[in-house]
Structure formats: C-alpha cells, structure tokens
C-alpha atoms as a PDB file:
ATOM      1  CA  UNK A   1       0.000   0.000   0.000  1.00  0.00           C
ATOM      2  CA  UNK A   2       2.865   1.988   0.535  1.00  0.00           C
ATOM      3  CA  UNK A   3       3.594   2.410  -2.817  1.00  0.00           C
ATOM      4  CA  UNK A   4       0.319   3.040  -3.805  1.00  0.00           C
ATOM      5  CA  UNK A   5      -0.132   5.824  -1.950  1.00  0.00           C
ATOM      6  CA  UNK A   6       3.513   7.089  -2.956  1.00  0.00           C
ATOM      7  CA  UNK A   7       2.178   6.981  -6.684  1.00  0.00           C
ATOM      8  CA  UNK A   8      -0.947   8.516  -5.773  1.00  0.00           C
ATOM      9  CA  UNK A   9       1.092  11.709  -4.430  1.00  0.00           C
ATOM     10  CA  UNK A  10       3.732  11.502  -8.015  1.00  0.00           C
ATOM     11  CA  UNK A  11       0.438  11.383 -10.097  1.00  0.00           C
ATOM     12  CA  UNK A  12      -1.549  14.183  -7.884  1.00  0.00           C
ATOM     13  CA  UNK A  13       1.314  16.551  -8.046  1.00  0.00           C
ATOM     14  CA  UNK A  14       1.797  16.092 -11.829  1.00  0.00           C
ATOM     15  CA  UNK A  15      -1.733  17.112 -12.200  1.00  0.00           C
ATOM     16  CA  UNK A  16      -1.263  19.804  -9.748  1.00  0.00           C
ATOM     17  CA  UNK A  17      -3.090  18.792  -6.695  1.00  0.00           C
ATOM     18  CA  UNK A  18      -1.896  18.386  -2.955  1.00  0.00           C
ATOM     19  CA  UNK A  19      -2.563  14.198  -2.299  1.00  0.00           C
ATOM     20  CA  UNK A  20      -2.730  13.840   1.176  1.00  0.00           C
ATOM     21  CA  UNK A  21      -3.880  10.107   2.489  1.00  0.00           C
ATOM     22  CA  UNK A  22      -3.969   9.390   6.103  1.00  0.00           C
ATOM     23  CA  UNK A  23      -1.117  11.661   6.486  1.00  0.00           C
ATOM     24  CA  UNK A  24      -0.336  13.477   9.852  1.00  0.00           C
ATOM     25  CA  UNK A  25      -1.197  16.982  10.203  1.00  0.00           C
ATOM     26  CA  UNK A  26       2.522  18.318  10.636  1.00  0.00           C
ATOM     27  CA  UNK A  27       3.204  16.668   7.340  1.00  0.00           C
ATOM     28  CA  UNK A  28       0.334  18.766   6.036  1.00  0.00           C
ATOM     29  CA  UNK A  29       1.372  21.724   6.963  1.00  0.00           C
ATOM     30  CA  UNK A  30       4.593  21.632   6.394  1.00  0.00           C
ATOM     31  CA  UNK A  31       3.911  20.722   2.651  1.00  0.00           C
ATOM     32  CA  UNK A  32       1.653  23.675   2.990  1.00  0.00           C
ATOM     33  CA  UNK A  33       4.301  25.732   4.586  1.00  0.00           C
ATOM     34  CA  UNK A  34       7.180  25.162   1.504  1.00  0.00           C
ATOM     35  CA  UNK A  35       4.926  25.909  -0.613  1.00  0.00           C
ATOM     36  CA  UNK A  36       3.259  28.750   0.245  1.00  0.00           C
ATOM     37  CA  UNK A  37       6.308  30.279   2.780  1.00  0.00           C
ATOM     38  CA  UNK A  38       4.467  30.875   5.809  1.00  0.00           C
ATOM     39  CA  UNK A  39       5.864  29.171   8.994  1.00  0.00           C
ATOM     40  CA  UNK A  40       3.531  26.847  10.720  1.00  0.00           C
ATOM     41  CA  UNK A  41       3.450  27.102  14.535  1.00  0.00           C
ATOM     42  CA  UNK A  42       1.589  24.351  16.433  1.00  0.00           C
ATOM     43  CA  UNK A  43      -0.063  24.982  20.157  1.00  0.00           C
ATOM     44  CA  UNK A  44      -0.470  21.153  20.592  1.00  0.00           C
ATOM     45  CA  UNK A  45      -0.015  17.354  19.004  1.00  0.00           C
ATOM     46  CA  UNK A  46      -2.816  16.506  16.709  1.00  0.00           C
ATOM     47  CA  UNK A  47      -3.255  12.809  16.295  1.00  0.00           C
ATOM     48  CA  UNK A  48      -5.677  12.727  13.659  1.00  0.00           C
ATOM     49  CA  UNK A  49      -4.645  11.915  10.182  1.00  0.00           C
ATOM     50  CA  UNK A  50      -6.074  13.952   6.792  1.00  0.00           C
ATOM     51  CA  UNK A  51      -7.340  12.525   3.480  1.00  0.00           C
ATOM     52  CA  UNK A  52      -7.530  15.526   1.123  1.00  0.00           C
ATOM     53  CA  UNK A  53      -7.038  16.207  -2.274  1.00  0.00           C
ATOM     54  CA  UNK A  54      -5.962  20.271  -2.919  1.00  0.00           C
ATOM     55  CA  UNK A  55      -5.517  21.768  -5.541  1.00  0.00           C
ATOM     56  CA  UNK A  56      -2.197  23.650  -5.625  1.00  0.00           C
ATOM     57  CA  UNK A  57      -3.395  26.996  -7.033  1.00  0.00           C
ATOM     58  CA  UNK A  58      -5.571  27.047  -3.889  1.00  0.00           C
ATOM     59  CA  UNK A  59      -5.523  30.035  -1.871  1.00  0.00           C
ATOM     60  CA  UNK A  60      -4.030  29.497   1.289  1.00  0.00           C
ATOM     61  CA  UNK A  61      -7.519  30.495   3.127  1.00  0.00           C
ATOM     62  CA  UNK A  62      -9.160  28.140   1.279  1.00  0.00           C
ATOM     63  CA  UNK A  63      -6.801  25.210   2.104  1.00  0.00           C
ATOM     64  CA  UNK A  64      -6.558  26.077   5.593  1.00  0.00           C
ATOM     65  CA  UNK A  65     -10.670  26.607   5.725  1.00  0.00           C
ATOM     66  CA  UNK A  66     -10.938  23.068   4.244  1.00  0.00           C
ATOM     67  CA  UNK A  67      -8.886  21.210   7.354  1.00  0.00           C
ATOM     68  CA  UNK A  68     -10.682  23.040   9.560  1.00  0.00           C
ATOM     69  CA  UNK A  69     -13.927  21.691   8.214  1.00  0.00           C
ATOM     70  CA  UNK A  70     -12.892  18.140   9.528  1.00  0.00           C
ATOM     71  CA  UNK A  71     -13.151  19.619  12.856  1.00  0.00           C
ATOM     72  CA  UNK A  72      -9.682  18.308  13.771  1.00  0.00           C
ATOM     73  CA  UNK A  73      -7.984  22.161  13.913  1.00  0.00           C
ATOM     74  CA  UNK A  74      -8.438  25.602  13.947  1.00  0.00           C
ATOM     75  CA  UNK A  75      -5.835  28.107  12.427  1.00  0.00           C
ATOM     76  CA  UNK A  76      -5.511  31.549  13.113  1.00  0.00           C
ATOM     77  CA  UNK A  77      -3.412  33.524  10.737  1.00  0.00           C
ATOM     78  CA  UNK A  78      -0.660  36.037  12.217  1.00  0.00           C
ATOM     79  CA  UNK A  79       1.870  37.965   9.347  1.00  0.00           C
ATOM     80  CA  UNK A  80       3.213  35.135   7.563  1.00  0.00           C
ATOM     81  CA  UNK A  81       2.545  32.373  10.653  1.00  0.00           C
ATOM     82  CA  UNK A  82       0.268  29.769  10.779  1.00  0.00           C
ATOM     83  CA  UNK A  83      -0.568  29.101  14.366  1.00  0.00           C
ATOM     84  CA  UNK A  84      -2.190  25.607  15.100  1.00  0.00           C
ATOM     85  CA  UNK A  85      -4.540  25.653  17.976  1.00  0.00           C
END
C-alpha cells in the first residue's frame, strides 16, 4: 500500500493537486508551509490523520478553511505564521 499511496502523491502533483492520504497533520502543513512560505506554529499534538485532495493553485484560506472543516484544527493567521490551535 505503501507504494500506492507514494504513486498517488507523483500522479496528484503532476496534475497539480496536494494528495494527502492518512497523512499526519505536521506533514500537512509543512507541505503547505514550503509551498506557500508561511511558517507553521503548532499549540499542541494533533493525532488525527487527513485525506484531502488540494488543488495547488488554492488560496491558502481556502486550504486552511478546508482542514478546519474536519473539525480536527483551527488556524488563526498572524503575518506570515500559521498558528495551530
């Protein structure tokens, strides 16, 4: 499965989309982070794992508004830092 999912994220970013499959959230953001060159900050360990698909000409708001739909975090937006509560 391993390499499933590996080829999953190779095709998604061909096609220009952010693959994300029961991935932790600090591997989410930091993705997030590189590409968009904010610095994520987190207040506490998040356990959950994310599924998403995101397209990579996203606006950061919008990514950040669709994690925080799965309930699992909040973001609050500070200069160029993403702080995790």
């Amino acid at each position: 499965m391993t390499e499933s999912v590996k080829l999953n994220e190779v095709i998604s970013w061909k096609n220009g989309f952010f693959h994300f499959e029961g991935n932790e959230p600090e591997f989410v953001l930091r993705k997030l982070s590189r590409w968009y060159n904010v610095e994520v900050v987190f207040k506490r360990k998040i356990n959950d794992k994310f599924y998403a698909d995101i397209p990579m000409n996203t606006m950061l708001s919008d990514a950040l508004k669709a994690l925080e739909l799965t309930g699992v975090v909040h973001f609050t937006i500070e200069n160029d830092k993403i702080i995790v509560n």
